[in-house]
PDB file of N, CA and C in Angstrom:
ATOM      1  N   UNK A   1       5.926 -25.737-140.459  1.00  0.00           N
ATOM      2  CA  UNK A   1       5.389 -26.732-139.543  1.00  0.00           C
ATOM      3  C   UNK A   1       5.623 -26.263-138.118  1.00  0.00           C
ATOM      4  N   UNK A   2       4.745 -26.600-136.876  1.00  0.00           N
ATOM      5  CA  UNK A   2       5.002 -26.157-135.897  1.00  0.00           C
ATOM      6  C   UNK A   2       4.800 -27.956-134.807  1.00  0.00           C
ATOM      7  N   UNK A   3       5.574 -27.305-133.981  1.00  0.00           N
ATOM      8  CA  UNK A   3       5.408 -28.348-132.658  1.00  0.00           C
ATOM      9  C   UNK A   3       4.565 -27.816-131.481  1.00  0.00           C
ATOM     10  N   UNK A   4       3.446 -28.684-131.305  1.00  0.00           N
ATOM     11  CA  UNK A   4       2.253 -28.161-130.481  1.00  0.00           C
ATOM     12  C   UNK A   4       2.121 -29.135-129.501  1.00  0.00           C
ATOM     13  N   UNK A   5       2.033 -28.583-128.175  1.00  0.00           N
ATOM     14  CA  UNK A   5       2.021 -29.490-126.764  1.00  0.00           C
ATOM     15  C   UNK A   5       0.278 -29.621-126.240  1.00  0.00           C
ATOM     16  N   UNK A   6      -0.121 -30.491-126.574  1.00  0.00           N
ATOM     17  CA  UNK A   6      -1.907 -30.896-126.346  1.00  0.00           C
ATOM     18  C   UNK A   6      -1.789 -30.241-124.685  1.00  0.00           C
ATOM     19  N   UNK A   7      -2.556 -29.393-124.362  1.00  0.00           N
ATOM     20  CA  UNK A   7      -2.609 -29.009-123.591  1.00  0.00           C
ATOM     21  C   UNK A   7      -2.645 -28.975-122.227  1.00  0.00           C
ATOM     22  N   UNK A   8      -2.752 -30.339-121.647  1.00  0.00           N
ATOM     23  CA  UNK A   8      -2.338 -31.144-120.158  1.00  0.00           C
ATOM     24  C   UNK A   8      -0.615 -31.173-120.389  1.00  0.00           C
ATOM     25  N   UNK A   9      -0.612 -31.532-121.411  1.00  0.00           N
ATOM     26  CA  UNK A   9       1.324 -31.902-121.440  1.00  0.00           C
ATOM     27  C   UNK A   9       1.676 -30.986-121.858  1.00  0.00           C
ATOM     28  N   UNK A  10       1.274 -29.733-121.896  1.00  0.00           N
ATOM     29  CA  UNK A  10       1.749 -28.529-121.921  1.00  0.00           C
ATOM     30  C   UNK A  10       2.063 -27.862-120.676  1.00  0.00           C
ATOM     31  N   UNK A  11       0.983 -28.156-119.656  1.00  0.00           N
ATOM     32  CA  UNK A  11       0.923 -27.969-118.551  1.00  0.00           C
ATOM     33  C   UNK A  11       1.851 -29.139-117.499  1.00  0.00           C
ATOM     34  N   UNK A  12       2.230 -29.840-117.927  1.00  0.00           N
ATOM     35  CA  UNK A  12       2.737 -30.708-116.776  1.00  0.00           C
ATOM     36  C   UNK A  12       4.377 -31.417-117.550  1.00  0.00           C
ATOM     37  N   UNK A  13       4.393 -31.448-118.659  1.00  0.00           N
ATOM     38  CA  UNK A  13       5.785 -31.874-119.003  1.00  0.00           C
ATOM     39  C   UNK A  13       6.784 -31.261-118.782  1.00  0.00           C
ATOM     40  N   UNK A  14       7.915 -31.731-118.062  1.00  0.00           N
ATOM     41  CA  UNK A  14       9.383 -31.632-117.387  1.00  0.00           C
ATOM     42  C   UNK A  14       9.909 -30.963-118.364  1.00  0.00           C
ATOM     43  N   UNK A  15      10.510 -29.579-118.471  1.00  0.00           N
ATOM     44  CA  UNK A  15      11.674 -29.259-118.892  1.00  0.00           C
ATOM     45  C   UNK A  15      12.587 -29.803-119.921  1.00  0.00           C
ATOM     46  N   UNK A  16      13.244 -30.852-119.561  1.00  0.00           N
ATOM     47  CA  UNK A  16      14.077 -31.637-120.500  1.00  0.00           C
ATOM     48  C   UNK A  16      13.645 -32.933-121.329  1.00  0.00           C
ATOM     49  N   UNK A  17      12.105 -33.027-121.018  1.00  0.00           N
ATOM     50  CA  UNK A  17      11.438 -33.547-121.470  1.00  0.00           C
ATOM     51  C   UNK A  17      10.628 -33.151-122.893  1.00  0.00           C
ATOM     52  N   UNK A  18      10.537 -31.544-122.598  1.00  0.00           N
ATOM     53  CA  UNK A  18       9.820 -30.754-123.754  1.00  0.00           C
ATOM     54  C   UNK A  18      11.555 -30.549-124.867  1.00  0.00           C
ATOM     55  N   UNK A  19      12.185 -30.357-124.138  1.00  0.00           N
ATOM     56  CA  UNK A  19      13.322 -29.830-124.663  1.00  0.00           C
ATOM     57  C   UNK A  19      13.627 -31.059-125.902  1.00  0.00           C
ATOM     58  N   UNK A  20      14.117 -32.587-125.075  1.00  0.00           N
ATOM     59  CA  UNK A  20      14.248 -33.366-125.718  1.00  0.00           C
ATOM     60  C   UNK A  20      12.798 -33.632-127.371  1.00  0.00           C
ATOM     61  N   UNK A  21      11.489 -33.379-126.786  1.00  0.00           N
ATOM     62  CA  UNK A  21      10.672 -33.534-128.103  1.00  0.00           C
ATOM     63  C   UNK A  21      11.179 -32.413-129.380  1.00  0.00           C
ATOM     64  N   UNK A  22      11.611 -31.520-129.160  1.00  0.00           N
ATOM     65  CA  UNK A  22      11.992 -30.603-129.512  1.00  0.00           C
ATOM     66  C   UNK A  22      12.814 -30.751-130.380  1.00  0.00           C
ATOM     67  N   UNK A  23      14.019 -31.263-129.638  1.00  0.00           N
ATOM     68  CA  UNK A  23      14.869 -32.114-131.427  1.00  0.00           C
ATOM     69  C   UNK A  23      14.717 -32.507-131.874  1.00  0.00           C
ATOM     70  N   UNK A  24      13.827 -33.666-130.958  1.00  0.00           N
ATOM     71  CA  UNK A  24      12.993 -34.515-132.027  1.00  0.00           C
ATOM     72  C   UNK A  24      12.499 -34.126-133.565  1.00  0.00           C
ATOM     73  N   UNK A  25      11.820 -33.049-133.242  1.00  0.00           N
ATOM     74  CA  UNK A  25      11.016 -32.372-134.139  1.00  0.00           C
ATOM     75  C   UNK A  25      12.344 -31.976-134.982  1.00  0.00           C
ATOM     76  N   UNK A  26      12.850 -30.968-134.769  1.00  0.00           N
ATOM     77  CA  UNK A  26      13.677 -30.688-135.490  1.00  0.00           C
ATOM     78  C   UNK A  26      14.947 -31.963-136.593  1.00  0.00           C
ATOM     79  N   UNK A  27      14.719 -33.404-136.086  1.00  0.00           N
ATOM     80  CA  UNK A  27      15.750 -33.753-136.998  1.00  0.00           C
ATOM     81  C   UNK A  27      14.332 -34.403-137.741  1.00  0.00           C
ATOM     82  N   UNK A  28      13.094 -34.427-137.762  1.00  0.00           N
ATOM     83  CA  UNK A  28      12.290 -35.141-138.611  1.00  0.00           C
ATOM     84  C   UNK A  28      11.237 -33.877-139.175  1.00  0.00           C
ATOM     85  N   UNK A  29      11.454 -33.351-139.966  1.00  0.00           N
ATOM     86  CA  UNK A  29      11.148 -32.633-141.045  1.00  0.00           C
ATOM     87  C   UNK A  29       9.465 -33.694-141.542  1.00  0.00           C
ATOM     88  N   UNK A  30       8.938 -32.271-141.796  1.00  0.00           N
ATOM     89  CA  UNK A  30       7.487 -32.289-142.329  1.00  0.00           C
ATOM     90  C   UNK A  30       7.479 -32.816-143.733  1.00  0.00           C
ATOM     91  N   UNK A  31       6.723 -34.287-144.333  1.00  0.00           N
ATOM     92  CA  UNK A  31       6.943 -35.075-145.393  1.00  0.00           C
ATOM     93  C   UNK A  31       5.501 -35.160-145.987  1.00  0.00           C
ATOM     94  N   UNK A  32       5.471 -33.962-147.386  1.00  0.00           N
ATOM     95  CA  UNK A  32       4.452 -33.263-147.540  1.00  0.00           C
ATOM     96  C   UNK A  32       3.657 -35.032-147.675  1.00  0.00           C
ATOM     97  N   UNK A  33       2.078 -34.890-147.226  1.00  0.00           N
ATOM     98  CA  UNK A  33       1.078 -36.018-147.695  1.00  0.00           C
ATOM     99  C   UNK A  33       2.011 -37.303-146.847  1.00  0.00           C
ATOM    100  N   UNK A  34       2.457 -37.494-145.833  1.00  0.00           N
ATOM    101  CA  UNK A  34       3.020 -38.506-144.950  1.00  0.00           C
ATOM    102  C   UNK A  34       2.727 -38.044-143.497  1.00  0.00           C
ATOM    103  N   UNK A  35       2.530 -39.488-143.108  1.00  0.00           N
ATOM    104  CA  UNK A  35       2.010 -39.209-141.126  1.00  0.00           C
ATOM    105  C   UNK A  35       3.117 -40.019-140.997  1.00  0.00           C
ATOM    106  N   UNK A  36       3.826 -39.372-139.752  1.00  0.00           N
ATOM    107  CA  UNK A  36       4.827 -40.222-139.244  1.00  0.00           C
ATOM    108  C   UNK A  36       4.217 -40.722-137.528  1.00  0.00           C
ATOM    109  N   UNK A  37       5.031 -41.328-137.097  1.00  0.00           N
ATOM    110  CA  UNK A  37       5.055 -41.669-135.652  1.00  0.00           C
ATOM    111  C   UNK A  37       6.417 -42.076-135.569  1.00  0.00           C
ATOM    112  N   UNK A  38       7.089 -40.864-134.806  1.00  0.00           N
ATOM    113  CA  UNK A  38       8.468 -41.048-134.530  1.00  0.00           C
ATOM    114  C   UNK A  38       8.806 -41.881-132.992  1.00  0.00           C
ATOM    115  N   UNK A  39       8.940 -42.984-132.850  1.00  0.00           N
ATOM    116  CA  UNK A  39       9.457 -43.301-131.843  1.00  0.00           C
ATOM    117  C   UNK A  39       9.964 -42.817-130.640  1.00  0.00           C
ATOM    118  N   UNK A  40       9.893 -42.642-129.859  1.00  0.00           N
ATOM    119  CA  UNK A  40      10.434 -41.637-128.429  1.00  0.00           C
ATOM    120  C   UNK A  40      10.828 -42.588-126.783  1.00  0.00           C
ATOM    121  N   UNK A  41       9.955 -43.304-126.512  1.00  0.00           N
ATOM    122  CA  UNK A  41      10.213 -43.819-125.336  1.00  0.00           C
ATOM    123  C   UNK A  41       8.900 -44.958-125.156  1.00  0.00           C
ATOM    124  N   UNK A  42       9.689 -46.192-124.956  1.00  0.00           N
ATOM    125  CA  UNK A  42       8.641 -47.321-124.444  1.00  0.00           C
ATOM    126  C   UNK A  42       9.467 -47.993-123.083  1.00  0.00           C
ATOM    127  N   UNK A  43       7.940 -48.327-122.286  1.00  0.00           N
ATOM    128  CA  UNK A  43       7.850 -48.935-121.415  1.00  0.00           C
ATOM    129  C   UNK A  43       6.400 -49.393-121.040  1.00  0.00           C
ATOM    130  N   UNK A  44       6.697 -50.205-119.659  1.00  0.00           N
ATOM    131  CA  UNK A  44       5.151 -50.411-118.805  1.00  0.00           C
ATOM    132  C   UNK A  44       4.969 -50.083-118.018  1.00  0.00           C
ATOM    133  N   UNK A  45       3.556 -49.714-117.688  1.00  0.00           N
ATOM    134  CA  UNK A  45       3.607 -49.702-115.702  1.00  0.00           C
ATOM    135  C   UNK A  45       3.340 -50.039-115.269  1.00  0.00           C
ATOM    136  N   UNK A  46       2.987 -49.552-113.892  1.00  0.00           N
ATOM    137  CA  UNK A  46       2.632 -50.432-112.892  1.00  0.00           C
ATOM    138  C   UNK A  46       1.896 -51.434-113.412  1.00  0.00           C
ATOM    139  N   UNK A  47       0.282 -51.285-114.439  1.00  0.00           N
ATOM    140  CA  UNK A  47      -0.340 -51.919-114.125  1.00  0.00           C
ATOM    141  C   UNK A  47      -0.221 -52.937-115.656  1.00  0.00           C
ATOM    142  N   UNK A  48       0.979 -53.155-116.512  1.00  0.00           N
ATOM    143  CA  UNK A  48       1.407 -53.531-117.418  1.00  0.00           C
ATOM    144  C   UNK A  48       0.983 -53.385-118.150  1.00  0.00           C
ATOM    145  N   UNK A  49       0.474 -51.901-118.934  1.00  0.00           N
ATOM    146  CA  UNK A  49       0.161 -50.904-119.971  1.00  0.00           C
ATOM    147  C   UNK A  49       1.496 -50.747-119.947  1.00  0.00           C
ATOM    148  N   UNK A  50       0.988 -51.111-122.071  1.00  0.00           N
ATOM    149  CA  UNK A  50       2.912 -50.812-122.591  1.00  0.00           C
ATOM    150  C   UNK A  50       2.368 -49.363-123.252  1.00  0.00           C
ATOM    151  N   UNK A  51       3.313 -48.404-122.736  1.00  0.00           N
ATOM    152  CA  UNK A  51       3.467 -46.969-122.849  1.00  0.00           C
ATOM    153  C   UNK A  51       4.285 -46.766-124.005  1.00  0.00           C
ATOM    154  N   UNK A  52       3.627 -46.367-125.550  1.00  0.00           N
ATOM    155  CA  UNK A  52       4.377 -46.030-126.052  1.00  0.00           C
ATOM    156  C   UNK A  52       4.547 -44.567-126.535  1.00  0.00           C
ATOM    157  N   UNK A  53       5.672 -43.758-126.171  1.00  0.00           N
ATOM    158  CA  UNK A  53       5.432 -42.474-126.694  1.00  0.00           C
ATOM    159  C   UNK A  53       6.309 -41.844-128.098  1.00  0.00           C
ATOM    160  N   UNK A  54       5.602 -41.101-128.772  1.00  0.00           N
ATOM    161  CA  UNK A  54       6.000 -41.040-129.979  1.00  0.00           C
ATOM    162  C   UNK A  54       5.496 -39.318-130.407  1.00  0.00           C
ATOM    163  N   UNK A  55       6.111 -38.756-131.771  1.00  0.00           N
ATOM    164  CA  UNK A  55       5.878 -37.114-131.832  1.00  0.00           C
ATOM    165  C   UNK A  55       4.703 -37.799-133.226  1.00  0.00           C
ATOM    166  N   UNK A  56       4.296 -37.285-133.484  1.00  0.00           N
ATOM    167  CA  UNK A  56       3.061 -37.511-134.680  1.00  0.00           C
ATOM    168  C   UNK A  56       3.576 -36.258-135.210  1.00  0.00           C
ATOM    169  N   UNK A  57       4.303 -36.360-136.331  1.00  0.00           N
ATOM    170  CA  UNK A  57       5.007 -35.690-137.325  1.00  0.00           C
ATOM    171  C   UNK A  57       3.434 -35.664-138.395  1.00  0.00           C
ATOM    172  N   UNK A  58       2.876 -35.125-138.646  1.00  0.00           N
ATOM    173  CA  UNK A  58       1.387 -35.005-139.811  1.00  0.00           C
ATOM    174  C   UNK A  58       1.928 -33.980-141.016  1.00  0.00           C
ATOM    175  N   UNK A  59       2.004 -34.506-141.936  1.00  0.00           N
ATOM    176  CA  UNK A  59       2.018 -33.479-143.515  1.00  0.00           C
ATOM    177  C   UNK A  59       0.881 -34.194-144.108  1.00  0.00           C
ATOM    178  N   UNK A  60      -0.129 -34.436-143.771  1.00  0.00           N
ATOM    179  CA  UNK A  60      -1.638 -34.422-144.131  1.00  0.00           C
ATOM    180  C   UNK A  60      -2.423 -33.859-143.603  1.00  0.00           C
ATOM    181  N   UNK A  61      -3.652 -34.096-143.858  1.00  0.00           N
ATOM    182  CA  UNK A  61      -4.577 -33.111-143.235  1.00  0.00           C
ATOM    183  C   UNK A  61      -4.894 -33.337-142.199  1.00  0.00           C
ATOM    184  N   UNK A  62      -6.141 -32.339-141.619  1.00  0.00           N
ATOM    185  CA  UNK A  62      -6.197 -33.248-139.776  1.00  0.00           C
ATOM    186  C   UNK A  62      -6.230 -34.266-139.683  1.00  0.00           C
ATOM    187  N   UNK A  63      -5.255 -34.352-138.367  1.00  0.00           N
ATOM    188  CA  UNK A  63      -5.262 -36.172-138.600  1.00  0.00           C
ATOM    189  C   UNK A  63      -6.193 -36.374-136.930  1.00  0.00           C
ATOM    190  N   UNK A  64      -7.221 -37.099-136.494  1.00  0.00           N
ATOM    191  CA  UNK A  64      -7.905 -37.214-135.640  1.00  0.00           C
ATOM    192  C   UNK A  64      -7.673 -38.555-135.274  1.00  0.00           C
ATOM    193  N   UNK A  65      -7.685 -38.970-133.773  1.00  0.00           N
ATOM    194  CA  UNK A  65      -7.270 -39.959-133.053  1.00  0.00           C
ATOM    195  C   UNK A  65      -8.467 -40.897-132.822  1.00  0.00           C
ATOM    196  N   UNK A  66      -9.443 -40.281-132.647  1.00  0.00           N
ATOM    197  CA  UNK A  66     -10.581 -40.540-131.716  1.00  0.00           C
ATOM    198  C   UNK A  66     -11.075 -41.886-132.870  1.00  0.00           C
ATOM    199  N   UNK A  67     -11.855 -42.921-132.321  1.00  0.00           N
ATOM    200  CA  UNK A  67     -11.938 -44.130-133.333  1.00  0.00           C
ATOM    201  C   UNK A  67     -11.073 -44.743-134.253  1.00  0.00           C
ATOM    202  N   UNK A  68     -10.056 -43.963-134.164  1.00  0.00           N
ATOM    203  CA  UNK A  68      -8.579 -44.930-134.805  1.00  0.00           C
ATOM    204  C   UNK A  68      -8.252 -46.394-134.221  1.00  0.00           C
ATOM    205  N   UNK A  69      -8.340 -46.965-134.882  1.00  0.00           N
ATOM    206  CA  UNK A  69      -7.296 -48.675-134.769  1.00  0.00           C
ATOM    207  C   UNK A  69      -5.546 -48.332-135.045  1.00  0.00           C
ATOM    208  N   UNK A  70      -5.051 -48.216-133.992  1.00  0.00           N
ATOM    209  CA  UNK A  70      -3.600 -48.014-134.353  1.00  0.00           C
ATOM    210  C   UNK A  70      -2.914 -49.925-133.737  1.00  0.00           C
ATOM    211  N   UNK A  71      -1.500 -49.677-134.333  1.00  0.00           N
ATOM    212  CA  UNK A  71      -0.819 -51.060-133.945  1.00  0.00           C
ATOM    213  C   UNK A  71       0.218 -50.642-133.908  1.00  0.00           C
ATOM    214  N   UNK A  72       0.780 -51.382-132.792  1.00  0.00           N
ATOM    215  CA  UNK A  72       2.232 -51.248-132.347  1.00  0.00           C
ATOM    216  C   UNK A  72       2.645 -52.912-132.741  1.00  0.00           C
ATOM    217  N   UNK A  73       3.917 -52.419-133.051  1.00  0.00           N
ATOM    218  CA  UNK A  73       4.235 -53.755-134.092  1.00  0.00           C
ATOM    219  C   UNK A  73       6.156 -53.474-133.345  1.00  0.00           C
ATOM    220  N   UNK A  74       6.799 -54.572-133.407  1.00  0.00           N
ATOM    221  CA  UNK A  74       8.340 -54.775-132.858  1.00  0.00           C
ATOM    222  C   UNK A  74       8.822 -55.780-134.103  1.00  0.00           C
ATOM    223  N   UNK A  75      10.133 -55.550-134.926  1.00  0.00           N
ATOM    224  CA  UNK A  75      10.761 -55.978-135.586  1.00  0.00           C
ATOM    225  C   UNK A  75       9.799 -56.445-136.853  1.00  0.00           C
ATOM    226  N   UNK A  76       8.656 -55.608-136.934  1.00  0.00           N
ATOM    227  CA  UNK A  76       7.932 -55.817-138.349  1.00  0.00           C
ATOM    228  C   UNK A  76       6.647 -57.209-137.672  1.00  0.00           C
ATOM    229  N   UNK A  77       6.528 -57.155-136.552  1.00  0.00           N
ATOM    230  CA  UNK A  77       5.842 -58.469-136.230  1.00  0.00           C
ATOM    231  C   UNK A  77       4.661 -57.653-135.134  1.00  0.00           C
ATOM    232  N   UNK A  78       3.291 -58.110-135.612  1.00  0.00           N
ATOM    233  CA  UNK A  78       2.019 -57.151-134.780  1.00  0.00           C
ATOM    234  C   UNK A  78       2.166 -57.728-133.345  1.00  0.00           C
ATOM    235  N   UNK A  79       2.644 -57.069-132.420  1.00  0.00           N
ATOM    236  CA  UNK A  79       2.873 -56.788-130.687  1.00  0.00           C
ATOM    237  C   UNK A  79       0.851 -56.711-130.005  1.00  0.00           C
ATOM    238  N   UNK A  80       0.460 -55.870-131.061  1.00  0.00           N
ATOM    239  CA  UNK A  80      -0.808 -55.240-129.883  1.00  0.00           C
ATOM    240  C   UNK A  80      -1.323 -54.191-130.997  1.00  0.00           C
ATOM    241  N   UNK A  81      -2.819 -54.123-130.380  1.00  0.00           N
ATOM    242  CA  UNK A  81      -3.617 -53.384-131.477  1.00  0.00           C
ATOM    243  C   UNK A  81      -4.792 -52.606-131.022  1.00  0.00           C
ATOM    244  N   UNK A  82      -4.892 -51.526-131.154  1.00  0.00           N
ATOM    245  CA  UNK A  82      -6.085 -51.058-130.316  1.00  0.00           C
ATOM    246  C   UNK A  82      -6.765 -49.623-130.874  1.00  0.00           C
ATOM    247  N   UNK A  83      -8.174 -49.462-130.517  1.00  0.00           N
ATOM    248  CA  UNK A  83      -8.916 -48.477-130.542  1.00  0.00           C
ATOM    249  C   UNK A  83      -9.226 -47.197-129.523  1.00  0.00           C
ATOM    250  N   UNK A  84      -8.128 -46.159-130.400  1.00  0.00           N
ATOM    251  CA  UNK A  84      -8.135 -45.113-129.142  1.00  0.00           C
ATOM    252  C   UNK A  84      -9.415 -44.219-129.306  1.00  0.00           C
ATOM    253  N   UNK A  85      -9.747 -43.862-128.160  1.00  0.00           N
ATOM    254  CA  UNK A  85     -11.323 -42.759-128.073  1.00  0.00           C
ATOM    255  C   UNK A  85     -11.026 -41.663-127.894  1.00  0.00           C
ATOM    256  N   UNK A  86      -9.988 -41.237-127.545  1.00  0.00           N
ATOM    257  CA  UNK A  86      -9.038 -39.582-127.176  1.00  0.00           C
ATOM    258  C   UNK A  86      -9.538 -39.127-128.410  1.00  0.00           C
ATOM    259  N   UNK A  87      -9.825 -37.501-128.053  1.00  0.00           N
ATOM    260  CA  UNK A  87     -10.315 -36.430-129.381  1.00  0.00           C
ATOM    261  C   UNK A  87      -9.186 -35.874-129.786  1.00  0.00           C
ATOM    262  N   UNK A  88      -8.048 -36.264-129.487  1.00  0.00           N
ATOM    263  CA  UNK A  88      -6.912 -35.739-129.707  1.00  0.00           C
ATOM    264  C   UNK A  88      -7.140 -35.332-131.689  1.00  0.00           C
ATOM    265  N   UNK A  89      -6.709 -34.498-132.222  1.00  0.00           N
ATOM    266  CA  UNK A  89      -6.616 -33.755-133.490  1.00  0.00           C
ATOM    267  C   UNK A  89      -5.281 -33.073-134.089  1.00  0.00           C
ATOM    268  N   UNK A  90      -4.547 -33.547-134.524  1.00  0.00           N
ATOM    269  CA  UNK A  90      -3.533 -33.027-135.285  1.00  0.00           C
ATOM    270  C   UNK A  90      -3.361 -32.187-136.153  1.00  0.00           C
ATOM    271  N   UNK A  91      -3.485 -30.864-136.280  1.00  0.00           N
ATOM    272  CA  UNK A  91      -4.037 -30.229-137.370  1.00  0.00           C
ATOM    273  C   UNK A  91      -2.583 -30.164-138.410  1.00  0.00           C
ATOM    274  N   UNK A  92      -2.982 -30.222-139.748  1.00  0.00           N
ATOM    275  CA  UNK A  92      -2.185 -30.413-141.088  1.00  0.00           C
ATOM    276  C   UNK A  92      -0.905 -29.957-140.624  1.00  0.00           C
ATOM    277  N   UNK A  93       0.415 -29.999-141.032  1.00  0.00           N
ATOM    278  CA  UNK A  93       1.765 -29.544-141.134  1.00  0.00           C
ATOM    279  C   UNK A  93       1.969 -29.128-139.856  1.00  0.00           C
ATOM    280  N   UNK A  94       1.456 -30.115-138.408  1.00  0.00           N
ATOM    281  CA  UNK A  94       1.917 -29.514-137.241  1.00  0.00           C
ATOM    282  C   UNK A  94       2.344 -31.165-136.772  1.00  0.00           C
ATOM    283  N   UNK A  95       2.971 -31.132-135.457  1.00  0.00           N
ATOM    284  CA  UNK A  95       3.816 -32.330-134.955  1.00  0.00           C
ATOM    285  C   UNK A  95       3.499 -31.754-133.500  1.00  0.00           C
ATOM    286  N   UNK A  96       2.998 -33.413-132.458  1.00  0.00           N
ATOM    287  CA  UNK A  96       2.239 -33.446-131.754  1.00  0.00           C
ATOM    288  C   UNK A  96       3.260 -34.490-130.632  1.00  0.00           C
ATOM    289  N   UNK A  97       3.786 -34.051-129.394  1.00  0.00           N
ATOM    290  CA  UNK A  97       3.877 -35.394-128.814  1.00  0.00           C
ATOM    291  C   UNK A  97       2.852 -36.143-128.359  1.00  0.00           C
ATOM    292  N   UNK A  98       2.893 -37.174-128.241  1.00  0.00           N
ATOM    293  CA  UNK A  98       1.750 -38.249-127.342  1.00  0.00           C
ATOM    294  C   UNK A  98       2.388 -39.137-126.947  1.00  0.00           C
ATOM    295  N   UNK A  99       1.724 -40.189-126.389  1.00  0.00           N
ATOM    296  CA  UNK A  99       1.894 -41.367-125.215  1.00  0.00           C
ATOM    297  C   UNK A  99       0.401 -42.220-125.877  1.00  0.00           C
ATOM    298  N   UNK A 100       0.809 -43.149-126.546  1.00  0.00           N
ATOM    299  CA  UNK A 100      -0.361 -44.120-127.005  1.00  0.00           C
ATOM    300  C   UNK A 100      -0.328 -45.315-125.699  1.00  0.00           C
ATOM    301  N   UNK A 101      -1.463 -45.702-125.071  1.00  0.00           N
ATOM    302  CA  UNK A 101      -1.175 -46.508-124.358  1.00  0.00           C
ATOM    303  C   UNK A 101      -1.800 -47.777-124.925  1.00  0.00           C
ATOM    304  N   UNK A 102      -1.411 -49.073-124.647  1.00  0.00           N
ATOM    305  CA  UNK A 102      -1.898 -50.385-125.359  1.00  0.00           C
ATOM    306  C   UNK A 102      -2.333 -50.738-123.823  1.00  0.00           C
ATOM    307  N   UNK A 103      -3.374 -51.347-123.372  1.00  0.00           N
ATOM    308  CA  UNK A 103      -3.866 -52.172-122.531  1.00  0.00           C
ATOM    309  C   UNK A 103      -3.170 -53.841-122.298  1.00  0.00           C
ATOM    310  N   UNK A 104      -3.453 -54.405-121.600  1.00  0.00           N
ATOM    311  CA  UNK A 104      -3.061 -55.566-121.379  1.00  0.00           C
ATOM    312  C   UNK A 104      -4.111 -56.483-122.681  1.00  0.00           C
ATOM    313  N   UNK A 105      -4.935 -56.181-122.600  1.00  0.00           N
ATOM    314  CA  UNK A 105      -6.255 -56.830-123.086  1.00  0.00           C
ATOM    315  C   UNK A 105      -5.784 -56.349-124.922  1.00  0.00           C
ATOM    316  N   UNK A 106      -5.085 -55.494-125.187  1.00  0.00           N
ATOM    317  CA  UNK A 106      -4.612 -55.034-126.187  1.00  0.00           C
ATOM    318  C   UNK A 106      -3.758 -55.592-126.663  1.00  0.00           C
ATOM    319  N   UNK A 107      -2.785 -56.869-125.996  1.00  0.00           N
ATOM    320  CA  UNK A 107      -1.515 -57.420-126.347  1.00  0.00           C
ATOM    321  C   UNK A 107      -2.047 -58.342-127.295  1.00  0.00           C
ATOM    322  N   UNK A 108      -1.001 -58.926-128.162  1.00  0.00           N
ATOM    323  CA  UNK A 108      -1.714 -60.351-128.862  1.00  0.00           C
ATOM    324  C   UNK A 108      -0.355 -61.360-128.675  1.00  0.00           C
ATOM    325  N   UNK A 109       0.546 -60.966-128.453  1.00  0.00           N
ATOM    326  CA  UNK A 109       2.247 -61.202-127.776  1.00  0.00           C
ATOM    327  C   UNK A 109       2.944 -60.460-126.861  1.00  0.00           C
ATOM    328  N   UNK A 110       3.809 -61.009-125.965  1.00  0.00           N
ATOM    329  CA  UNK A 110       4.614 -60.307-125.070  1.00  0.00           C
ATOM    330  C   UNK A 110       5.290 -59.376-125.973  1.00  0.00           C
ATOM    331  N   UNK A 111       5.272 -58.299-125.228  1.00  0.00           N
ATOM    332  CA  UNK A 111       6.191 -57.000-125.820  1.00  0.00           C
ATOM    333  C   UNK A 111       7.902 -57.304-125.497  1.00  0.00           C
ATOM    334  N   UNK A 112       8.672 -56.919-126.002  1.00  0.00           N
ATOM    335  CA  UNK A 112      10.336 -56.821-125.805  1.00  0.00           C
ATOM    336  C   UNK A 112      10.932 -55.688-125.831  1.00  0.00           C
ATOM    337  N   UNK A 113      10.019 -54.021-126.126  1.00  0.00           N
ATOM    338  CA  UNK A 113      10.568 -53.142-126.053  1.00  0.00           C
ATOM    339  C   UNK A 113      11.776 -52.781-127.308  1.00  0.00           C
ATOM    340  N   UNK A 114      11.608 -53.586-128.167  1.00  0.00           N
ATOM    341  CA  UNK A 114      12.866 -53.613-128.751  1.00  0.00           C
ATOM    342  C   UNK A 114      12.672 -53.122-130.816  1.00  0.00           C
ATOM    343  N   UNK A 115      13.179 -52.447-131.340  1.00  0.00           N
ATOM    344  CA  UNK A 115      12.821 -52.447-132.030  1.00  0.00           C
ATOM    345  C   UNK A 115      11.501 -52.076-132.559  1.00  0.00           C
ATOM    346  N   UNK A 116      10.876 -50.855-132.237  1.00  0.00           N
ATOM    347  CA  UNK A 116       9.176 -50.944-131.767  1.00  0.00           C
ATOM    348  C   UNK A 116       9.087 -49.338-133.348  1.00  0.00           C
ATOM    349  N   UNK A 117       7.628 -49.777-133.189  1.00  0.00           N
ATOM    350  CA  UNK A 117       7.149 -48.746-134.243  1.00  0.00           C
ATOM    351  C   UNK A 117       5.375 -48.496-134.167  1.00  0.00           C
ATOM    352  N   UNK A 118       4.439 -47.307-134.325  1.00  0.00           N
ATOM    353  CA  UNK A 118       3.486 -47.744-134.414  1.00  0.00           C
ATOM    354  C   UNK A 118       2.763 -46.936-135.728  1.00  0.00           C
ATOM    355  N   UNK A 119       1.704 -47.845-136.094  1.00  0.00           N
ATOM    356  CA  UNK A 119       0.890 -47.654-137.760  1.00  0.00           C
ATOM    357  C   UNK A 119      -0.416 -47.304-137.544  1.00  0.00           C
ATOM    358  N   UNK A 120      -0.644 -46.716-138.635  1.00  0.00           N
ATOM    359  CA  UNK A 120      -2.599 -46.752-138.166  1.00  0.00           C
ATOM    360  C   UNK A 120      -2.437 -47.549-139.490  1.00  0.00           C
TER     361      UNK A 120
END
């Protein structure tokens, strides 16, 4: 399995930033026929887009972003739900960081940051 930086965040991610995905990768092992989304860092910003970033661990086949319905869900309870258009592509037995962003218009409850996970 390899860890592959989509190519803007190849170009622009901090040092200890790549470093940190990096273990990541390394303590979550490739789970032949399983997609993961490993948790990494949530917040909002400025414009209260909840930022969630996560490594897309894939032991399936390409896994493609583009027209996906993904959900970010906190303590097993649906937070927000949305349709990403990014061509982003995961190819089989490789692990990907990203940054899924949920819109405001995407919420269906206040977020708490707490306990967070996301599903397709």
């Amino acid at each position: 399995m390899t860890l592959i930086f989509e190519e803007k965040w190849d170009r622009t991610i901090a040092e200890r930033d790549r470093q940190m995905f990096e273990e990541i990768y390394a303590k979550h092992p490739i789970q032949e026929g399983k997609l993961q989304f490993i948790p990494v860092r949530i917040a909002f910003n400025h414009r209260n887009d909840l930022l969630a970033s996560v490594c897309i661990v894939n032991g399936t086949d390409d896994w493609k972003l583009e027209n996906r319905l993904l959900f970010y869900y906190e303590d097993n309870e649906l937070v927000a739900e949305k349709r990403f258009t990014h061509k982003l592509t995961v190819p089989a037995n490789t692990a990907v960081p990203w940054t899924f962003i949920f819109t405001p218009d995407s919420m269906i409850r206040q977020a708490t940051l707490q306990n967070w996970e996301i599903s397709n």
